[in-house]
Protein backbone atom coordinates (compact mmCIF):
# COMPACT_ATOMS: atom_id res chain seq x y z
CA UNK A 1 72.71 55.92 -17.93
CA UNK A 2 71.93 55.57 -21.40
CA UNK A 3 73.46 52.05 -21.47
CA UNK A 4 71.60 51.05 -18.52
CA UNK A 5 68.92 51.16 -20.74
CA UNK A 6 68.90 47.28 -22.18
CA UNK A 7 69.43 46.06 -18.85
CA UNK A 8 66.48 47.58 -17.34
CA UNK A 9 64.03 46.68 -20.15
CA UNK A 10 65.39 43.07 -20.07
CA UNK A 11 65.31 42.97 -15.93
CA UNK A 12 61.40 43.97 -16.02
CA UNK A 13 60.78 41.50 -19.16
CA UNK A 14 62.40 38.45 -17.23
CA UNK A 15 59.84 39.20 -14.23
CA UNK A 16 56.69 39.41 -16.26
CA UNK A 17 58.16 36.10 -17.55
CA UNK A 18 58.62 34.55 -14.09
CA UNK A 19 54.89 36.11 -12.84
CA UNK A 20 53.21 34.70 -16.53
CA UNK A 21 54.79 30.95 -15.67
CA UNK A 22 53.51 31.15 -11.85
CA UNK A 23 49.80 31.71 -12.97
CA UNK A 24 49.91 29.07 -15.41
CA UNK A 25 51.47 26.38 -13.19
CA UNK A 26 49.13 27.51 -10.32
CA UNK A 27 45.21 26.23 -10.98
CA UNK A 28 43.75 28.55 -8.30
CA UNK A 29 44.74 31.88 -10.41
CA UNK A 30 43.67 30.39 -13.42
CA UNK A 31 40.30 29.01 -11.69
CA UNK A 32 39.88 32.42 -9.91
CA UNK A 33 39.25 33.98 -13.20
CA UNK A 34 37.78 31.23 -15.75
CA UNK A 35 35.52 29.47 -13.42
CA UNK A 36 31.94 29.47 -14.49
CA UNK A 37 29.15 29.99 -11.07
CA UNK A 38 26.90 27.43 -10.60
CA UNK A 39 23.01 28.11 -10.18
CA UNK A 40 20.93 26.31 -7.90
CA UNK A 41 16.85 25.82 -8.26
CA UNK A 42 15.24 25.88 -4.77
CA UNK A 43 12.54 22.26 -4.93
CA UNK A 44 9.62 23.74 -5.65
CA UNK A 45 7.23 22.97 -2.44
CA UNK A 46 3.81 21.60 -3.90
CA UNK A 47 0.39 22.34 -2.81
CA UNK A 48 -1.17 18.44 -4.09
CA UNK A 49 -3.59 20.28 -6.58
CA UNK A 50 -3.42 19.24 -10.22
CA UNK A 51 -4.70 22.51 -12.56
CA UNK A 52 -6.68 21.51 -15.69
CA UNK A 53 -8.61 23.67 -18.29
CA UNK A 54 -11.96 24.24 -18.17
CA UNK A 55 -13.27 21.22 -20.03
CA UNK A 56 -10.71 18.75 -19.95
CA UNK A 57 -12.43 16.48 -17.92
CA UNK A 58 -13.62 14.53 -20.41
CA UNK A 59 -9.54 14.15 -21.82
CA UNK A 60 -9.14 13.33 -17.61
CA UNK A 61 -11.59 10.73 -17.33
CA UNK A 62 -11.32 9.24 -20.68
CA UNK A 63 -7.07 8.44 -19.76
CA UNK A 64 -7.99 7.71 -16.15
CA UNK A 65 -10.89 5.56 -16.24
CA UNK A 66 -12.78 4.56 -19.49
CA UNK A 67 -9.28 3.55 -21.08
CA UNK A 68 -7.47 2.66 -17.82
CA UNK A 69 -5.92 -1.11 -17.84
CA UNK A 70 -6.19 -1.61 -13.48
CA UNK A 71 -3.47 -4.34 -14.06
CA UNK A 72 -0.59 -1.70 -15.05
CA UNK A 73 -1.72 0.82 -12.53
CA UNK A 74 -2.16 -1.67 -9.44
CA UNK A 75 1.05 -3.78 -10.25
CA UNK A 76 3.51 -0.45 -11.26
CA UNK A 77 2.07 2.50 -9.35
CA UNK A 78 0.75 2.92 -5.79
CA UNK A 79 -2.67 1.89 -4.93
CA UNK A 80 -5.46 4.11 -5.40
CA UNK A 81 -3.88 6.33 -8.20
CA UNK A 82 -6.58 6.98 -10.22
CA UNK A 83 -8.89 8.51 -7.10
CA UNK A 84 -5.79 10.58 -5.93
CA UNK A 85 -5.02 12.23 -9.79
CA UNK A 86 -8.74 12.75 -9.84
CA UNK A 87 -9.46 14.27 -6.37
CA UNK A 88 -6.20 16.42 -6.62
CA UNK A 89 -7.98 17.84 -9.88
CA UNK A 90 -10.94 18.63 -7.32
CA UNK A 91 -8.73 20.63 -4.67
CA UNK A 92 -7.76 22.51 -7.82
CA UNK A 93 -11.56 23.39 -8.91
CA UNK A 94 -12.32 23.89 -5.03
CA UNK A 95 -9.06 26.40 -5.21
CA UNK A 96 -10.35 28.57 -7.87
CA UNK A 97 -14.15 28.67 -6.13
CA UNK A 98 -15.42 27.38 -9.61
CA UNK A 99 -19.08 25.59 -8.53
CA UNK A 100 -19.60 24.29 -11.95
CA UNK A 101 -15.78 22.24 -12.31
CA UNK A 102 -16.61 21.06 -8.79
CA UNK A 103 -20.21 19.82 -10.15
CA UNK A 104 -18.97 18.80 -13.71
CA UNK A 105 -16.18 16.54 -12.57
CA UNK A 106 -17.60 14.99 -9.59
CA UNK A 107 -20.84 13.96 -11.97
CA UNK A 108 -18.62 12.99 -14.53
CA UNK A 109 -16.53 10.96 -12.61
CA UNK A 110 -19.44 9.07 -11.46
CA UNK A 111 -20.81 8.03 -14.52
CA UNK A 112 -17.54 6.94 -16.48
CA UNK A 113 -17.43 4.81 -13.06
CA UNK A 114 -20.82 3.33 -14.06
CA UNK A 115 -19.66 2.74 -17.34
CA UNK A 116 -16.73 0.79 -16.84
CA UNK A 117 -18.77 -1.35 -14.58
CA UNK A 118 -21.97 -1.70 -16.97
CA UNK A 119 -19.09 -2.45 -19.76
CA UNK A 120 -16.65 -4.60 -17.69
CA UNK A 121 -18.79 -5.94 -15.06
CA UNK A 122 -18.04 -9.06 -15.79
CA UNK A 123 -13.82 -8.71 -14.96
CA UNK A 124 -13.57 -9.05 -11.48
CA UNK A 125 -10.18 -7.35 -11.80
CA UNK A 126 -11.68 -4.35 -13.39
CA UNK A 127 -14.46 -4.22 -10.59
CA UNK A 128 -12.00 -4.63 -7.73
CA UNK A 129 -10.06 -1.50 -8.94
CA UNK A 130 -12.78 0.43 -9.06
CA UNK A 131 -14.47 -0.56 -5.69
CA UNK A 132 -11.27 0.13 -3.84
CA UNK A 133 -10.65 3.45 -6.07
CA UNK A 134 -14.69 4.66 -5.81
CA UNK A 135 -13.74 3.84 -1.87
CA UNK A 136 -10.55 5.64 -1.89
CA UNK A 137 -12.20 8.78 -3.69
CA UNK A 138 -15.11 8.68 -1.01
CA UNK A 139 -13.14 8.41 1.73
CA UNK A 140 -10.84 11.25 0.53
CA UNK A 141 -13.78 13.48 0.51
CA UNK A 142 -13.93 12.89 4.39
CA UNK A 143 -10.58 13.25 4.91
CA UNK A 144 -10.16 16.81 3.60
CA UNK A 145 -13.63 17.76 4.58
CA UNK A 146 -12.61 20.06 7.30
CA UNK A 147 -14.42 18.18 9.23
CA UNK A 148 -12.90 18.97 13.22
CA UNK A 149 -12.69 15.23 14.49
CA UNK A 150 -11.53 13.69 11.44
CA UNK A 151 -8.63 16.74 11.24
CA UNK A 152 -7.38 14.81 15.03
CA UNK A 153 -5.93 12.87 12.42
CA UNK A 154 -4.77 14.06 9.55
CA UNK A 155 -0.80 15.45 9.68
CA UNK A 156 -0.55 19.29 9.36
CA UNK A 157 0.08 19.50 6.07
CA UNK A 158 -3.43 17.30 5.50
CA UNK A 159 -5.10 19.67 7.50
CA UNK A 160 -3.27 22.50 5.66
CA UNK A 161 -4.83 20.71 2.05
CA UNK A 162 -8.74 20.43 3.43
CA UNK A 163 -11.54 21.68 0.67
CA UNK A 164 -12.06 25.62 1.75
CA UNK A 165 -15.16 26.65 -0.81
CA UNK A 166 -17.41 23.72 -1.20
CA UNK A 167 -19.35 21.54 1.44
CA UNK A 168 -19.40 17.81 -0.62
CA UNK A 169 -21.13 15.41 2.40
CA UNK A 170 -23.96 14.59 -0.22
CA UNK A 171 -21.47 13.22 -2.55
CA UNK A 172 -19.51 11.51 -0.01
CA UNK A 173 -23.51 9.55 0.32
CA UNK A 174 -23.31 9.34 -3.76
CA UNK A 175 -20.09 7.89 -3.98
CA UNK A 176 -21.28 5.58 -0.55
CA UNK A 177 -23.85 4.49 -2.79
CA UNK A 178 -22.12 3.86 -5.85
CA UNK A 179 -19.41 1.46 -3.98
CA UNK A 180 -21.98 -0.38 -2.39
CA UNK A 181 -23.42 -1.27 -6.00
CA UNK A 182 -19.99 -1.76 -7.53
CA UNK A 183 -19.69 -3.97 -4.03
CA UNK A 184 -22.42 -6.41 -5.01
CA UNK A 185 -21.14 -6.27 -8.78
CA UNK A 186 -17.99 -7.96 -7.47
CA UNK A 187 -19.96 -10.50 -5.31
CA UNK A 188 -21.94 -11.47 -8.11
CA UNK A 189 -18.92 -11.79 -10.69
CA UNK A 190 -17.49 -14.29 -7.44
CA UNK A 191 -20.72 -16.30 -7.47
CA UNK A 192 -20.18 -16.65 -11.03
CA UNK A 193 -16.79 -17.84 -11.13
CA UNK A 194 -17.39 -20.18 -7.87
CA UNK A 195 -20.42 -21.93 -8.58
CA UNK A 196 -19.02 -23.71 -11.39
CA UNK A 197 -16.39 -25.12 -9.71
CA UNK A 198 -18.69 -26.29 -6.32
CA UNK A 199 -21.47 -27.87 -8.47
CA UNK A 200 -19.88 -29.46 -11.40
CA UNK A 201 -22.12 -32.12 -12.84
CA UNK A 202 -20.14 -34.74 -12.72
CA UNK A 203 -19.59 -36.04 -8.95
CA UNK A 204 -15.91 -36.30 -9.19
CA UNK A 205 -15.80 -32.58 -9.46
CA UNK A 206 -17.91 -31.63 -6.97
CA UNK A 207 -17.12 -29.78 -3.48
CA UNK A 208 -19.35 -32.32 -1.59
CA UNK A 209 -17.02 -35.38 -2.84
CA UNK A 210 -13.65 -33.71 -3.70
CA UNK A 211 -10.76 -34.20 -1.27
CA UNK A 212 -6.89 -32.11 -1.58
CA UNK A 213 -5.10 -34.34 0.62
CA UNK A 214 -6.87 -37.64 1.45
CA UNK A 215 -4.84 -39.52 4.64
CA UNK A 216 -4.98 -36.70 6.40
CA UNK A 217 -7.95 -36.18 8.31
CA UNK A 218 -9.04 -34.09 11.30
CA UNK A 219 -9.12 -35.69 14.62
CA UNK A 220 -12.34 -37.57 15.29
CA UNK A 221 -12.55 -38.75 11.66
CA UNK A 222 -10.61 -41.93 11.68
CA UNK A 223 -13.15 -44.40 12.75
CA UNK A 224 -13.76 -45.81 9.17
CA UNK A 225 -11.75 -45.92 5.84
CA UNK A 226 -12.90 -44.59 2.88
CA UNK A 227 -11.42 -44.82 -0.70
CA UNK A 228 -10.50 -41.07 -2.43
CA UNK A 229 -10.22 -41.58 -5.88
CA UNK A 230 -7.47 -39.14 -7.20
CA UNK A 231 -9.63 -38.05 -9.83
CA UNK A 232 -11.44 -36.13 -6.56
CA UNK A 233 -8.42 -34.23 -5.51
CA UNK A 234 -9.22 -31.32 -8.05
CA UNK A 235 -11.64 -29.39 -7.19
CA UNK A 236 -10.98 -28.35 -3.44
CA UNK A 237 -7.24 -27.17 -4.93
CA UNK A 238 -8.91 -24.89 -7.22
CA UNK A 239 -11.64 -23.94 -5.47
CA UNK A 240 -8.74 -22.61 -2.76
CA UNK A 241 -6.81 -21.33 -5.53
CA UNK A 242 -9.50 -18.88 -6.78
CA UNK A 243 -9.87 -17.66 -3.22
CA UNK A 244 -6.28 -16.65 -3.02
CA UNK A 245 -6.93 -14.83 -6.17
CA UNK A 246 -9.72 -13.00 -5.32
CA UNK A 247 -8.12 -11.84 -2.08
CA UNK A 248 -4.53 -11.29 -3.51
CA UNK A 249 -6.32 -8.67 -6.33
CA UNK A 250 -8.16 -7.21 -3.32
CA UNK A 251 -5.27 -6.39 -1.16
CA UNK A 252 -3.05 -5.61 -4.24
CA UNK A 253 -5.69 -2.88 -4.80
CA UNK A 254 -6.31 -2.00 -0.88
CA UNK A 255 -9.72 -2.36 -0.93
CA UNK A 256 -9.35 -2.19 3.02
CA UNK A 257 -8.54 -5.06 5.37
CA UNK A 258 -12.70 -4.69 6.82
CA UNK A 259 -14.18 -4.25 3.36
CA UNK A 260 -11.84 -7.58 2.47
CA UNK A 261 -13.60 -9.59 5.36
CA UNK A 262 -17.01 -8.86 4.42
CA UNK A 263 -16.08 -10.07 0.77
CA UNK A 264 -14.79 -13.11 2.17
CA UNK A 265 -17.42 -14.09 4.52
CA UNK A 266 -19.74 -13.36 1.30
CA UNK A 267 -17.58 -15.55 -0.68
CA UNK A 268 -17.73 -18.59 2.23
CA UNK A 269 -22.06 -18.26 2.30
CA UNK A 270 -21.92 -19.09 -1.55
CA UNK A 271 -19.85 -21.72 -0.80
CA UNK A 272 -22.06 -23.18 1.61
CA UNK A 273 -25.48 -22.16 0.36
CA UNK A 274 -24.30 -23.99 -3.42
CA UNK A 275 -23.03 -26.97 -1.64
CA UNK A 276 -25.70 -27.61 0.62
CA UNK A 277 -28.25 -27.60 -1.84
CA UNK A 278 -26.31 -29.90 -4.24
CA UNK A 279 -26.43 -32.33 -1.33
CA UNK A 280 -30.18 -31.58 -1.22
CA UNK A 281 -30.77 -32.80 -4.03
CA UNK A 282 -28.77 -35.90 -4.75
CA UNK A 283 -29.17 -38.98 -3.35
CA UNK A 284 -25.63 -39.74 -3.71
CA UNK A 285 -24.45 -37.38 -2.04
CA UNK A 286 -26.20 -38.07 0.84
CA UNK A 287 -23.89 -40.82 2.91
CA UNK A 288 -21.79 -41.30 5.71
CA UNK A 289 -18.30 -41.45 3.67
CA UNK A 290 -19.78 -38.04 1.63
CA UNK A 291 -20.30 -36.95 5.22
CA UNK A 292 -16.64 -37.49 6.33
CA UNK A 293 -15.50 -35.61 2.70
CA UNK A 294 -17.48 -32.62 3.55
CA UNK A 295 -16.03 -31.89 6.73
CA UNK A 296 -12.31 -32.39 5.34
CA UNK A 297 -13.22 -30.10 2.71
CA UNK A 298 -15.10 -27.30 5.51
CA UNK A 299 -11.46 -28.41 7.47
CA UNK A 300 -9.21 -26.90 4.33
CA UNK A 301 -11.11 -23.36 4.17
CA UNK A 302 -10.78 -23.13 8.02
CA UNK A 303 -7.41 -23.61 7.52
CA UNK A 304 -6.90 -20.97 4.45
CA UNK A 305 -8.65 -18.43 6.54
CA UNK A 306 -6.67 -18.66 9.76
CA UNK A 307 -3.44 -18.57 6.99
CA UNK A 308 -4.45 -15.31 6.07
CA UNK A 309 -5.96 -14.37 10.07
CA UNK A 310 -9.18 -14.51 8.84
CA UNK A 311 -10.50 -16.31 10.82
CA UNK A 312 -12.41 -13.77 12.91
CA UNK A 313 -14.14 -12.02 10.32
CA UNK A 314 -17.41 -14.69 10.44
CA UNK A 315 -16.70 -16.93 7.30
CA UNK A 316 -16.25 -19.37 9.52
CA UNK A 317 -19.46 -19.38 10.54
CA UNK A 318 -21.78 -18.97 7.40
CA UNK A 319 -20.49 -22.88 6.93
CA UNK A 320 -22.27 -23.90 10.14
CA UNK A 321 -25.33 -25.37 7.84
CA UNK A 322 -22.68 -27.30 5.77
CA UNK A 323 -21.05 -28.77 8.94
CA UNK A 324 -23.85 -29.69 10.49
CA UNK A 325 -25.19 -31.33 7.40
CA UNK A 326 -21.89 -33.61 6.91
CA UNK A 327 -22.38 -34.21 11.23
CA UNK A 328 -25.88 -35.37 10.36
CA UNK A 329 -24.80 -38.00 7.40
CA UNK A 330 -22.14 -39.26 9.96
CA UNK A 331 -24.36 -39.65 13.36
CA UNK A 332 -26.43 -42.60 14.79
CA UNK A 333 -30.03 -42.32 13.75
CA UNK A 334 -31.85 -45.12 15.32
CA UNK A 335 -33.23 -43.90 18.54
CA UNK A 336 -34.23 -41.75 20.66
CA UNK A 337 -31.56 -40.51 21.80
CA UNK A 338 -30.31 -40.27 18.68
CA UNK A 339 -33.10 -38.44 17.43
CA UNK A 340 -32.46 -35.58 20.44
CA UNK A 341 -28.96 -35.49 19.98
CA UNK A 342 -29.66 -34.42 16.23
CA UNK A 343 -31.83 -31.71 17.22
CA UNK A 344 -30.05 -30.41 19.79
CA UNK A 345 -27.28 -30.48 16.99
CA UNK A 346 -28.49 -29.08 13.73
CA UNK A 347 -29.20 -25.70 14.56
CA UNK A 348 -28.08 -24.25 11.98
CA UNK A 349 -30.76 -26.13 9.42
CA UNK A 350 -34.24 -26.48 9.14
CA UNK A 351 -36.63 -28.82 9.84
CA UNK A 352 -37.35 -28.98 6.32
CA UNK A 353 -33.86 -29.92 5.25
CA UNK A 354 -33.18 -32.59 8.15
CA UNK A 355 -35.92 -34.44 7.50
CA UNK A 356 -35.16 -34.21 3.78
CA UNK A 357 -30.89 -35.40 4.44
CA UNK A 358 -32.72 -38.11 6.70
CA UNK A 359 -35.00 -39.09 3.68
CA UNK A 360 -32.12 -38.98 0.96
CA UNK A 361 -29.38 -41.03 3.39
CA UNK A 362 -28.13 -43.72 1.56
CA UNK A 363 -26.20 -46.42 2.92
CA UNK A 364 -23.00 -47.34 1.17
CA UNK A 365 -21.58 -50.46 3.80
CA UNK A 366 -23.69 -53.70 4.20
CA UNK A 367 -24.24 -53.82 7.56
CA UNK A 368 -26.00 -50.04 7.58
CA UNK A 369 -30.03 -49.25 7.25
CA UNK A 370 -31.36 -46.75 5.56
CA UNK A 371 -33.55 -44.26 8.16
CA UNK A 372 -36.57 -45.44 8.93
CA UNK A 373 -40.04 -43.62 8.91
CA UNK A 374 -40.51 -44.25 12.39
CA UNK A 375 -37.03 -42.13 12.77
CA UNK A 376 -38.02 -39.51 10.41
CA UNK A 377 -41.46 -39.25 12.24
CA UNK A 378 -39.85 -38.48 16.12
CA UNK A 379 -37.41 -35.73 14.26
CA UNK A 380 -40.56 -34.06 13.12
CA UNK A 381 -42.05 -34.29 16.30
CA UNK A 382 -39.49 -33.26 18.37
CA UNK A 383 -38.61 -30.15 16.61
CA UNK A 384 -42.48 -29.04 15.04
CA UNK A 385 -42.50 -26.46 17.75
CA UNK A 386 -39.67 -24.40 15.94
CA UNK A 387 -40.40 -21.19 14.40
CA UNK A 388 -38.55 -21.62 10.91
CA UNK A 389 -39.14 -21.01 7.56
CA UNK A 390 -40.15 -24.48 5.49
CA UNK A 391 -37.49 -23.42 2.39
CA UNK A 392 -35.78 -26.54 1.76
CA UNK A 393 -32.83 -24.44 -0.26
CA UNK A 394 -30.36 -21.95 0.86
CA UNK A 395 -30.79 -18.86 -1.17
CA UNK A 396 -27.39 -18.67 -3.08
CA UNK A 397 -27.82 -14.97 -4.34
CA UNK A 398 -28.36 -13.60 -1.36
CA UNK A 399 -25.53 -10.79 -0.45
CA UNK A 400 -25.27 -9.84 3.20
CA UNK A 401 -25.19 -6.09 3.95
CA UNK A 402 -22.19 -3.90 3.48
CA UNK A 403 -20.65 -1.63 5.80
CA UNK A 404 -17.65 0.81 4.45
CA UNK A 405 -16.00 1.98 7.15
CA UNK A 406 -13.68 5.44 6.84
CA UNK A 407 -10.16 4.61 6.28
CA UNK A 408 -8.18 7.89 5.73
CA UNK A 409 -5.18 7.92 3.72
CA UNK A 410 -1.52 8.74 5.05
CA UNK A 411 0.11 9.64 1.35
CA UNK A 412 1.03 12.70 0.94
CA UNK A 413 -0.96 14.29 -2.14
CA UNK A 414 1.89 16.88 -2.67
CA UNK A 415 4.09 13.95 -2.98
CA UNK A 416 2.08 12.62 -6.31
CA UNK A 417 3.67 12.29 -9.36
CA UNK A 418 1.95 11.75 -12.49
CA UNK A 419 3.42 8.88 -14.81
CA UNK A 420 3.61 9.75 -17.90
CA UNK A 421 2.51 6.50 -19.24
CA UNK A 422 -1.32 7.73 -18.55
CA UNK A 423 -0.87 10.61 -21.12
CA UNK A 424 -2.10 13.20 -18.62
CA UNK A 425 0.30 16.23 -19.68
CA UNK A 426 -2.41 18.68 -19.88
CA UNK A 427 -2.61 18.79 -16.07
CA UNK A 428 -0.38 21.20 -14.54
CA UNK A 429 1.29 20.20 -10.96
CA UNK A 430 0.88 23.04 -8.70
């Protein structure tokens, strides 16, 4: 047996040999034993509540408005940005039932508002951003009011996210407020940038002379020919350019397709009310060939508002004075009949400023007479029973009421993420 002995120990050393090279050649062994287990973090579901410290709101509102460049925000990060970070910060305060971070950042929202506006009022940019944010923030108030028949139509989760501690109607009326006077900021920065362009000094740059495209003129226009110097074809191209400015920085910052029309139909009265009392006033203007300009001109903004379907939203018809102005240089005014067709036509102006285009009409062809007294005399006549104000000018600064309808909001707060770009890492995602 005893020389058994070195067989047996080198039998059971060849099959430890033959068991070691299996495991090596065969990856699922090894992997069985060496492989390292994977952990994986559940997403984190979000509530759409930013947490801040008690008196960070000035650090908030100092990086989200005072500072705040609208261009980078409106052109890299969705619309209305600023009013969501800032109202998510609310739901947060509302959260923790603390009155006086509801009070202190609501307040002090509103008056770094103010003071971009009393600061910047004079970038339109800057005041469209904050009209459609101020909007945004208001109407974001009404949205998560808890109020039962806006809820119909919020999502679930909406619903889920309403304020639960603090009634805030009055603000929704203070931030109402405020957008209707950052509203009239934005009309008057418009006026500003508009009027220069309609009454230029020089006639060749003036809306009442200026043709885009002379040759092609609206049906009913061809009767006569009329030289267009191309010095005139400026100012109706950028008059139309600024207006697709205006409204692309509008919708860029969804100011809301209703809010949008009203600016626009603001934005045609200037128009008008500037133009109309250029004509008023110079002689020159006042012809049958300025007549037939005018209505080409009237004929280019009809056309960029039905481009852009606005041509509903009553722009169209705050021109009315305008056209019937450029009608009245063009039509017969020698008799009778003539005089009652002109009445019956210019509706839209008063007696005042007939008789004053009749006076001013001056005729630029041989065979044509200037108006004659007698003519003048059976307009007054005919129309002294109207009830009319005797202002010869169109008020140019006047601003139509504003209406701001609700328009809730279908992002999803807990879907916000804060870019770090704005420097707000003291506000905690929850």
């Amino acid at each position: 047996i005893s020389f058994l002995n070195p067989v047996y120990h080198s039998i059971v050393s060849l099959f430890f040999c033959l068991v070691g090279a299996q495991q090596k050649n065969n990856p699922s062994v090894m992997n069985t034993r060496s492989r390292a287990v994977s952990i994986t973090r559940k997403e984190r579901e979000y509530q759409g509540m930013l947490e801040y410290r008690e008196g960070d709101e000035g650090r908030l509102l100092k990086n989200m408005v005072t500072d705040l460049k609208p261009r980078g925000v409106a052109v890299s990060f969705i619309p209305g940005l600023p009013s969501y970070i800032i109202f998510m910060c609310l739901r947060y305060a509302d959260n923790v039932n603390d009155d006086q971070r509801v009070s202190n950042l609501l307040n002090s929202t509103i008056s770094s508002i103010k003071g971009v506006i009393k600061r910047r009022g004079d970038d339109l940019e800057v005041v469209s951003f904050w009209l459609a944010n101020t909007c945004r923030l208001m109407h974001c108030l009404k949205q998560y009011s808890g109020d039962e028949e806006v809820m119909k139509n919020n999502t679930a989760k909406q619903n889920e996210q309403c304020l639960t501690n603090f009634e805030l109607s009055e603000y929704q009326q203070v931030f109402g407020d405020l957008a209707i006077q950052i509203y009239r900021q934005l009309i008057k920065c418009m006026e500003e940038i508009l009027q220069p362009i309609i009454g230029a000094p020089d006639h060749n740059n003036d809306l009442t002379v200026n043709l885009s495209r002379p040759g092609a003129k609206p049906t009913g226009l061809r009767k006569r020919s009329t030289t267009i110097p191309e010095a005139d074809t400026v100012t109706v191209d950028i008059l139309l350019q600024r207006l697709g400015l205006f409204y692309t920085t509008m919708s860029q910052h969804e100011m809301g397709s209703e809010l949008i029309e009203q600016v626009v139909r603001q934005q045609f009265y200037i128009i008008c009310a500037v133009t109309l009392n250029h004509l008023l006033l110079r002689k020159d203007m006042c012809s049958w060939s300025k007549g037939l300009q005018i209505r080409y001109n009237v004929w280019q903004l009809e056309e960029w508002l039905a481009e852009r379907g606005l041509q509903d939203c009553g722009a169209k018809e705050t021109l009315e004075p305008l056209v019937q102005a450029a009608q009245l240089l063009q039509i017969k005014k020698k008799t009778e009949d003539d005089a009652q067709a002109i009445c019956t036509m210019c509706t839209a102006l008063t007696t005042t400023q007939i008789v004053k285009v009749l006076t001013l009409y001056t005729p630029v062809i041989e065979f044509e007479e200037r108006v004659s007294i007698t003519f003048i005399t059976m307009i007054k006549d005919l129309l002294s029973g109207r009830v009319e104000s005797s202002t010869l000018m169109m008020d140019s600064k006047k601003i139509f009421s504003v209406t701001i309808p609700f328009t809730p909001s279908s992002v999803a707060l807990e879907t916000i993420q804060i870019p770090a770009s704005l420097n707000l890492a003291f506000l905690k995602r929850i």
